[in-house]
Each structure stands twice: as C-alpha cells, then as structure tokens.
N, C-alpha and C. Protein backbone atom coordinates (compact mmCIF):
# COMPACT_ATOMS: atom_id res chain seq x y z
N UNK A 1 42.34 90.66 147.16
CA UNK A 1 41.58 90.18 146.04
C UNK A 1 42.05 88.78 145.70
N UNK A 2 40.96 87.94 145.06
CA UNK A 2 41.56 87.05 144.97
C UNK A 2 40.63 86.04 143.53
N UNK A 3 41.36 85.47 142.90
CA UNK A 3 40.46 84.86 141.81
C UNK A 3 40.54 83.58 141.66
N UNK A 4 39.16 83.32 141.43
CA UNK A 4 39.95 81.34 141.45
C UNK A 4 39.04 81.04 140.20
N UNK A 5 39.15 80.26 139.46
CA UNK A 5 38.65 79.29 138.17
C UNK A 5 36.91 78.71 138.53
N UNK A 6 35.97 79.30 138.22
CA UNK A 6 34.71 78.74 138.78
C UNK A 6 33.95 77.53 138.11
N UNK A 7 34.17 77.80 136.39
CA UNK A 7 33.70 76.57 135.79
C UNK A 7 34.13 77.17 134.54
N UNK A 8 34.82 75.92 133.50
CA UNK A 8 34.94 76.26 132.53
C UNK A 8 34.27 74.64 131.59
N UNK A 9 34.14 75.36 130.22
CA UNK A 9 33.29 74.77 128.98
C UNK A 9 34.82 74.84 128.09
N UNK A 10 34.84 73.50 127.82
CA UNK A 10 35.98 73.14 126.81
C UNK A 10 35.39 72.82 125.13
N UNK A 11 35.29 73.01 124.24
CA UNK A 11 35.13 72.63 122.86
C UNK A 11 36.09 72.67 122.24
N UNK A 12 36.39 71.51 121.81
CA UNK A 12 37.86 71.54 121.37
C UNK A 12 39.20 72.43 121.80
N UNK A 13 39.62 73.29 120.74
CA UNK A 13 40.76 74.12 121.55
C UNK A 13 40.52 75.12 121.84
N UNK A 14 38.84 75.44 122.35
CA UNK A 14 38.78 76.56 122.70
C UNK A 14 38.47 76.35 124.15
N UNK A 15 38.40 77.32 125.00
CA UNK A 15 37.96 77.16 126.06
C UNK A 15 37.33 78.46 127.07
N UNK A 16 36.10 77.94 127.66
CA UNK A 16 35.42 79.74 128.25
C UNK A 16 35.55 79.20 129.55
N UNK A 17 36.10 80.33 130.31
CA UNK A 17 36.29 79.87 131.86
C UNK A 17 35.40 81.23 132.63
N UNK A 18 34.75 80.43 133.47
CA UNK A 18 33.99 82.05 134.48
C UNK A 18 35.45 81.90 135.39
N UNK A 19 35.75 83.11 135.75
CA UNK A 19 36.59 83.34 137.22
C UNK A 19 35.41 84.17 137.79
N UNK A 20 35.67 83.88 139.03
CA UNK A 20 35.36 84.83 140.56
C UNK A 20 36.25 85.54 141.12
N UNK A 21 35.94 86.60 141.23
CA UNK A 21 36.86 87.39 141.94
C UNK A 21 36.33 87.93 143.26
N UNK A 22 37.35 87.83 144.09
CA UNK A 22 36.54 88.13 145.65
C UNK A 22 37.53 89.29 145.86
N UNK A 23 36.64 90.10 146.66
CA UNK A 23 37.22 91.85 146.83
C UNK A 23 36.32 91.95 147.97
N UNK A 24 37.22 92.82 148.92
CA UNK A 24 36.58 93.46 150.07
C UNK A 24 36.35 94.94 150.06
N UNK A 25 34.89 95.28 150.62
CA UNK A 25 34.89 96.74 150.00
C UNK A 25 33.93 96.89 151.71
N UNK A 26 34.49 98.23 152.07
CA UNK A 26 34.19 98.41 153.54
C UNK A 26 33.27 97.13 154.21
N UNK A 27 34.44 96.64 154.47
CA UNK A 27 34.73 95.35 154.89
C UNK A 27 33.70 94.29 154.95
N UNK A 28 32.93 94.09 153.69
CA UNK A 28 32.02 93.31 153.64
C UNK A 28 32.64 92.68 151.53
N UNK A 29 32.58 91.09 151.89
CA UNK A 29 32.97 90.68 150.63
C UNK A 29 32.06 91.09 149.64
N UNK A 30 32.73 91.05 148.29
CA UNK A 30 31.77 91.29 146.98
C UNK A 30 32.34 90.07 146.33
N UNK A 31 31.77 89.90 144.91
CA UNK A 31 32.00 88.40 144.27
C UNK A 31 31.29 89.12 143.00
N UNK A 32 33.15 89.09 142.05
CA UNK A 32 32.40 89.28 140.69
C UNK A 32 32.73 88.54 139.23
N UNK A 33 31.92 87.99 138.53
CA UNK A 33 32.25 87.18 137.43
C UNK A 33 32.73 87.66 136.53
N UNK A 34 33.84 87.02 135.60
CA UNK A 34 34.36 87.52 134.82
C UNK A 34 34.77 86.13 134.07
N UNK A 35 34.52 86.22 132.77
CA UNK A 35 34.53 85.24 131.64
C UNK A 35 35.93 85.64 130.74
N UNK A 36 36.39 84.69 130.81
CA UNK A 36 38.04 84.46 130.03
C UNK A 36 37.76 82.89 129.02
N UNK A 37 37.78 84.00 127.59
CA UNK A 37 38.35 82.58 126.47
C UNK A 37 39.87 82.44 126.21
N UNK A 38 40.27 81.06 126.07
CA UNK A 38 41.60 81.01 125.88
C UNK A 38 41.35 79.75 125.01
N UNK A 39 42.07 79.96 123.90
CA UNK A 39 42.59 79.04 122.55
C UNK A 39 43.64 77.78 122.70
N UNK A 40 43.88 77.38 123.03
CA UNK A 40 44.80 76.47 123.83
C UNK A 40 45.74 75.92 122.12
N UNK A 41 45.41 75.79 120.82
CA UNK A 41 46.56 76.23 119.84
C UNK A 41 47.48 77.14 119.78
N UNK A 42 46.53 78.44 119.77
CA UNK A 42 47.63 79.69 119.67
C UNK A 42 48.22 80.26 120.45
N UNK A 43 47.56 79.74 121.80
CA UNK A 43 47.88 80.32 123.41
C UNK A 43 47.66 81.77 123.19
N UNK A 44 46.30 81.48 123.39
CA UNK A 44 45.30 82.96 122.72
C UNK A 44 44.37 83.24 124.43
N UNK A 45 44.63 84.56 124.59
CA UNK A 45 43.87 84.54 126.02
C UNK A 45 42.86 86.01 125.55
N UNK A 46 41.73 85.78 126.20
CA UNK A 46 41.04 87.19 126.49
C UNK A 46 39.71 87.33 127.21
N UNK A 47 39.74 88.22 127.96
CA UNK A 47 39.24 88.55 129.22
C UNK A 47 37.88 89.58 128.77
N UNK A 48 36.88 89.55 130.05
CA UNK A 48 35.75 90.49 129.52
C UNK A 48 36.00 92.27 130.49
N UNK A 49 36.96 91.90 131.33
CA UNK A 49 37.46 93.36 131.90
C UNK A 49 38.44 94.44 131.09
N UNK A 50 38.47 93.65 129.97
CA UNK A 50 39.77 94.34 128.66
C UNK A 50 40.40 94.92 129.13
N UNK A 51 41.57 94.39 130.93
CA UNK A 51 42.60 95.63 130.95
C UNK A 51 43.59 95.34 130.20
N UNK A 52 43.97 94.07 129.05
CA UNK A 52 44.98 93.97 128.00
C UNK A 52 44.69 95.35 126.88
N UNK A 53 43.18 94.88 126.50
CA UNK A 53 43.00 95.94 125.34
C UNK A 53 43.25 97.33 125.94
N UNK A 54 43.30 98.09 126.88
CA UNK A 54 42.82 99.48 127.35
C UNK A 54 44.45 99.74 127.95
N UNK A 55 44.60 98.73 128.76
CA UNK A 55 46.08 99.58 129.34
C UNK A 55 47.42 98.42 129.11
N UNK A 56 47.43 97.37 127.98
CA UNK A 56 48.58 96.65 127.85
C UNK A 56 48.78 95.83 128.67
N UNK A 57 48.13 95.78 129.90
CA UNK A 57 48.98 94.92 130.87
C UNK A 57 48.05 93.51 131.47
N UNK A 58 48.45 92.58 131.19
CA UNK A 58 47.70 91.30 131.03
C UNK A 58 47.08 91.88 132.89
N UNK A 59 45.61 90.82 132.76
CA UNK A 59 45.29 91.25 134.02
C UNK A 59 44.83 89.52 134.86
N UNK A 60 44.93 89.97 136.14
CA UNK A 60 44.61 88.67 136.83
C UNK A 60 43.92 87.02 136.75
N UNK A 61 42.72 87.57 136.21
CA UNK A 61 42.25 86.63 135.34
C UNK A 61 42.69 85.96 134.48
N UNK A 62 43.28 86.52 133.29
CA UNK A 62 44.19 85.92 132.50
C UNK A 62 45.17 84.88 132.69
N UNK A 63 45.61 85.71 133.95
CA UNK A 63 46.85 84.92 134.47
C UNK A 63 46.82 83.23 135.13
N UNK A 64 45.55 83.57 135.85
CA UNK A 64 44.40 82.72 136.75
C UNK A 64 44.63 81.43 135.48
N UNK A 65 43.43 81.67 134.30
CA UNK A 65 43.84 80.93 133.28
C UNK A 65 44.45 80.51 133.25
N UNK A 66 45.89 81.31 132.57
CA UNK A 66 46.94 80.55 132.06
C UNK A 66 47.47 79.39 132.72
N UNK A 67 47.29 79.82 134.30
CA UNK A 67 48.40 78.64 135.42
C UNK A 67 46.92 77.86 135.61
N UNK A 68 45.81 77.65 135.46
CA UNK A 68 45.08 76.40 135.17
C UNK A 68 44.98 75.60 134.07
N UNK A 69 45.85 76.24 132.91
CA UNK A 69 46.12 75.64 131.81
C UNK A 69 47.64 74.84 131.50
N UNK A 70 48.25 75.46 132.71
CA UNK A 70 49.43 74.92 132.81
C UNK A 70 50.51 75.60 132.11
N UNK A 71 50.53 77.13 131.27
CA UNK A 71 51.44 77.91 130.41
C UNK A 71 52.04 78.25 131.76
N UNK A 72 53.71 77.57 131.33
CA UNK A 72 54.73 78.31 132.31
C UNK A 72 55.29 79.44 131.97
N UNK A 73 54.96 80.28 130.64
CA UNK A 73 55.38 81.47 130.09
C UNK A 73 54.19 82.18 129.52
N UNK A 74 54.45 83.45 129.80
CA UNK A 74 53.58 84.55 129.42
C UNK A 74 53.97 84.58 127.39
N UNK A 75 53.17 84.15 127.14
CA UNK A 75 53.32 84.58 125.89
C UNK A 75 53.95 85.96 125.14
N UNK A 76 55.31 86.10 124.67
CA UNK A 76 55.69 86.96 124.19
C UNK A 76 54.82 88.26 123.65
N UNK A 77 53.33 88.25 122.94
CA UNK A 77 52.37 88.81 122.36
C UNK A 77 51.72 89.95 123.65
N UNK A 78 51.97 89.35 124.73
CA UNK A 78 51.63 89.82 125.79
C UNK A 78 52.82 90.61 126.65
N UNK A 79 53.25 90.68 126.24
CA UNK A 79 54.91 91.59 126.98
C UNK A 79 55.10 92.90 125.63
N UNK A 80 54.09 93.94 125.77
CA UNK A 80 54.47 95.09 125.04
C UNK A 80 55.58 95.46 124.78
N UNK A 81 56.02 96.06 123.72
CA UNK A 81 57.42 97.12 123.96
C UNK A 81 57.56 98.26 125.03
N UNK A 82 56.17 98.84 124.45
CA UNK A 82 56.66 99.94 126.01
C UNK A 82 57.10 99.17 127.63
N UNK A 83 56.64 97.74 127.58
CA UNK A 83 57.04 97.99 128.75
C UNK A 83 58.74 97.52 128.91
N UNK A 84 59.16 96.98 128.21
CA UNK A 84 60.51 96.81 127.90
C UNK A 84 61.29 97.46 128.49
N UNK A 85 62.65 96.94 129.02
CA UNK A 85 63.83 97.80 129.23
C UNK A 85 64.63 98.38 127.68
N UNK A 86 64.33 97.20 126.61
CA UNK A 86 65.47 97.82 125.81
C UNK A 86 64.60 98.29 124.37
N UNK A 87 63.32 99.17 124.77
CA UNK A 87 63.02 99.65 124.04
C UNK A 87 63.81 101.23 123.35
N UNK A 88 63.65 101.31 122.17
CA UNK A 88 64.49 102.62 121.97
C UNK A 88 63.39 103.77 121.68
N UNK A 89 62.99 104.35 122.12
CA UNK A 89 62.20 105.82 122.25
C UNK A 89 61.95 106.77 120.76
N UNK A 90 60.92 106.94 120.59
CA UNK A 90 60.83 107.92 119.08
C UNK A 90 61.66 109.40 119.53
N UNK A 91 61.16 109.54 120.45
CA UNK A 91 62.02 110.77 120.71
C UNK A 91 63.32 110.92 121.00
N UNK A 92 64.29 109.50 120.77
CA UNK A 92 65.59 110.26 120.96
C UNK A 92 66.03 110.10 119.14
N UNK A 93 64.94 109.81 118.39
CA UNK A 93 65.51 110.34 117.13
C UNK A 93 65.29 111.60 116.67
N UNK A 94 64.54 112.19 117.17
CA UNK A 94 64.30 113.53 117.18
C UNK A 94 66.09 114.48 116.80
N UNK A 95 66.60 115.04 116.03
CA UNK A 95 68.09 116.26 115.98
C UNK A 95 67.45 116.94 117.00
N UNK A 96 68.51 117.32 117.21
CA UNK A 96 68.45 118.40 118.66
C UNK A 96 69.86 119.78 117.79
N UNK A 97 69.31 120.88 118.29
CA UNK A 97 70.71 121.58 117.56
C UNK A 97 71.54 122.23 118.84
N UNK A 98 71.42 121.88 119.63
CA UNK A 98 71.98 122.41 120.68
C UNK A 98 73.65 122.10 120.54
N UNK A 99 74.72 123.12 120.83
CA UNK A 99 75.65 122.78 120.46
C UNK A 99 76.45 122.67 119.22
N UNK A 100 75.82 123.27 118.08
CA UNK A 100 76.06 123.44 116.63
C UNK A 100 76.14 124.62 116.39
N UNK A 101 76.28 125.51 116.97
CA UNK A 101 76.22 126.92 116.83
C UNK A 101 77.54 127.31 115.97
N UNK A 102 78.62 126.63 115.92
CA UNK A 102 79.36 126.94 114.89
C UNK A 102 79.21 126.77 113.41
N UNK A 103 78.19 125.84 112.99
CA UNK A 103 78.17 125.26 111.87
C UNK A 103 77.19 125.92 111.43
N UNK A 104 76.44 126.52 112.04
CA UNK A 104 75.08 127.55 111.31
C UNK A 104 75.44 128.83 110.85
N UNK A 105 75.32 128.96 109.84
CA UNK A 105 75.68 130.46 109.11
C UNK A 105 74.84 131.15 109.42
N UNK A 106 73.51 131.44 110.09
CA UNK A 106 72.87 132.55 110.41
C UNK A 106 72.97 132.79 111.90
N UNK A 107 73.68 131.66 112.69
CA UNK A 107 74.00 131.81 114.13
C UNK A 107 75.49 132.47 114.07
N UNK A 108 76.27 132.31 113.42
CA UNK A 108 77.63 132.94 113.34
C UNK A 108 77.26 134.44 112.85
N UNK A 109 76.94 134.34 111.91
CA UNK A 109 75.91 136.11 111.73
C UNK A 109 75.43 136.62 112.77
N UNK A 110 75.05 136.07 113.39
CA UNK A 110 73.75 136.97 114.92
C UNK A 110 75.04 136.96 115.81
N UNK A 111 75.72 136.29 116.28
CA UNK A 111 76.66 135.85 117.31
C UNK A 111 78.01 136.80 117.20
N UNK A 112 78.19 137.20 115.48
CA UNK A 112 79.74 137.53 115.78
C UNK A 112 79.22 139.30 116.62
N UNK A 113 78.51 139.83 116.24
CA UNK A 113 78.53 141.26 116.97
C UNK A 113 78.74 140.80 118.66
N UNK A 114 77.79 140.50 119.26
CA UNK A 114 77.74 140.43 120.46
C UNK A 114 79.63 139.35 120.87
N UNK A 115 79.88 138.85 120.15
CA UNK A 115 81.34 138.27 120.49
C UNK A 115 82.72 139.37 120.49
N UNK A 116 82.17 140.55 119.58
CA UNK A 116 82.94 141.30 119.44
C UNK A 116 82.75 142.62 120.20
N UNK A 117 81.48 143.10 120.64
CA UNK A 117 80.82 143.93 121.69
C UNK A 117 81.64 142.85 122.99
N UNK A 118 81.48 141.87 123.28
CA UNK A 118 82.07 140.85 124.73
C UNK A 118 83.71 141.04 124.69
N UNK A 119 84.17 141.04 123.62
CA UNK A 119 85.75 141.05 123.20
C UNK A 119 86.32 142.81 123.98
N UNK A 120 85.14 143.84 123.39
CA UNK A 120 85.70 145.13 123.52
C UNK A 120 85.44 145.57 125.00
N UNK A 121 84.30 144.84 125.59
CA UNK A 121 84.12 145.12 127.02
C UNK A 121 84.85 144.48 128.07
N UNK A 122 85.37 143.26 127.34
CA UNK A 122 86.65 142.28 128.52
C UNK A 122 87.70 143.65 128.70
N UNK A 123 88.05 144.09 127.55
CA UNK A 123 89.33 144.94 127.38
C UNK A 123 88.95 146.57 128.14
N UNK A 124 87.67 147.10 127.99
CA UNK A 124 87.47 147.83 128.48
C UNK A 124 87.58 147.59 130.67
N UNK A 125 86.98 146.30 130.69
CA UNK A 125 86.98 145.94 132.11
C UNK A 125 88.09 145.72 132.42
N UNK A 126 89.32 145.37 131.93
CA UNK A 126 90.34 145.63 132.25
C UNK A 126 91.35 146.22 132.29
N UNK A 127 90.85 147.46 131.09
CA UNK A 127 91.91 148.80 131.77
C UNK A 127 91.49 149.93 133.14
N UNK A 128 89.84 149.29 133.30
CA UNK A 128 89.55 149.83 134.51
C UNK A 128 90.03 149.41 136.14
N UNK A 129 90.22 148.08 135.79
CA UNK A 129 90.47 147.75 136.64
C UNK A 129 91.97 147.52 137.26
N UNK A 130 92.79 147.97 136.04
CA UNK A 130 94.12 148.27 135.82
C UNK A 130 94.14 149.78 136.41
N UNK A 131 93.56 151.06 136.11
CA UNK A 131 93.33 151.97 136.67
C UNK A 131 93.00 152.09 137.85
N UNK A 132 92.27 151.39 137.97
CA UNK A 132 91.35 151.25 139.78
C UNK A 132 92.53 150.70 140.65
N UNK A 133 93.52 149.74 139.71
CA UNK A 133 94.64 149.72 141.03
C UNK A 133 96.05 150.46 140.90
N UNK A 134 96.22 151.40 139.88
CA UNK A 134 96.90 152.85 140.26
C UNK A 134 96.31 154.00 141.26
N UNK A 135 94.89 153.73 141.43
CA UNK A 135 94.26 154.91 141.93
C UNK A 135 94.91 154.51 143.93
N UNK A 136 94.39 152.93 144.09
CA UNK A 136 94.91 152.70 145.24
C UNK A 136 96.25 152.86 145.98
C-alpha cells in the first residue's frame, strides 16, 4: 500500500489534502481517495477513514500529511494512554482479599472447625502409622 499527497487547498491555517492510496487486490491495482484536514496552528489532523476516531491509532494518511507538512513529532494528543507503557490499569485498583484470611472474623469462624478436624486427623494419621510400624 502506498499513499502519496494528490492535491491540497490551503486557506489560511487550514488545509484539505486528497491522498491516494494504491492497494493491490488479486493482483490488479485499486486507487482510493481519501481527504485529510489539518490546522497547521493547533497541529490539528483529521482523516475521512476515522481510524483515529474508531480504534485510537493515527492512520496512514495522517501521517502522509503530517511529513508533507513537515511535523517531526506526532503530536502528544495523538499517543493515547492505552497505548502507553506506563499506563496504570483500573483494575489493579480493584482489593483483592486473597490472603487475609486471618483478619476476617467470619473466615476464622468457618476455618477454625476444619483446622481443628485437620489437627485431630494429623494425630490420628500418626498413631496409625506408628502402629503400622509395630505391626511390621
């Protein structure tokens, strides 16, 4: 694929650019237009394929733009958080109780029988097995 700048209309700081995009589709070229305004104040870009609006991620065209406009940086506005390395996640604020089982008074309630049923069967398993080696 490939896109190149076909004609653009400047009015002041605005600017409408057609791109072409060339794509091969069982192996015969296609050629499709696509219109990009860019603001050249705010370093304002937007495209008529909206893959910014729909999936975040600036798309070819745009880009096409920008490096005929001469922006050596992607505008910060355009670098989501999600896609970030040092984004921090809603879900690791989420409590988790895993591991608190001492501090819960209705888990120490449910827990002490079966600790004390586990206590009487260690002791039981080992006078059997204390027996089992008199028998040998």
């Amino acid at each position: 694929m490939n896109c190149a700048v076909n004609n653009a209309y400047i009015e002041g700081d605005a600017c409408r650019f057609t791109v072409i995009e060339e794509s091969f589709q069982n192996g015969k070229p296609e050629h499709r237009n696509v219109v990009v305004l860019f603001h050249r104040d705010k370093v304002d870009v937007c495209c008529t394929c909206l893959l910014f609006e729909f999936r975040g991620i600036l798309c070819r065209h745009c880009l096409v733009v920008l490096a005929q406009e001469k922006v050596t940086k992607v505008p910060t506005k355009y670098v989501l958080a999600r896609w970030s390395k040092n984004i921090r996640r809603k879900h690791t604020y989420i409590r988790s109780s895993y591991g608190t089982k001492d501090k819960d008074p209705q888990l120490q309630r449910c827990n002490s029988p079966v600790n004390a049923s586990g206590n009487s069967t260690r002791k039981l398993c080992g006078r059997c097995s204390f027996r089992a080696d008199q028998c040998n």
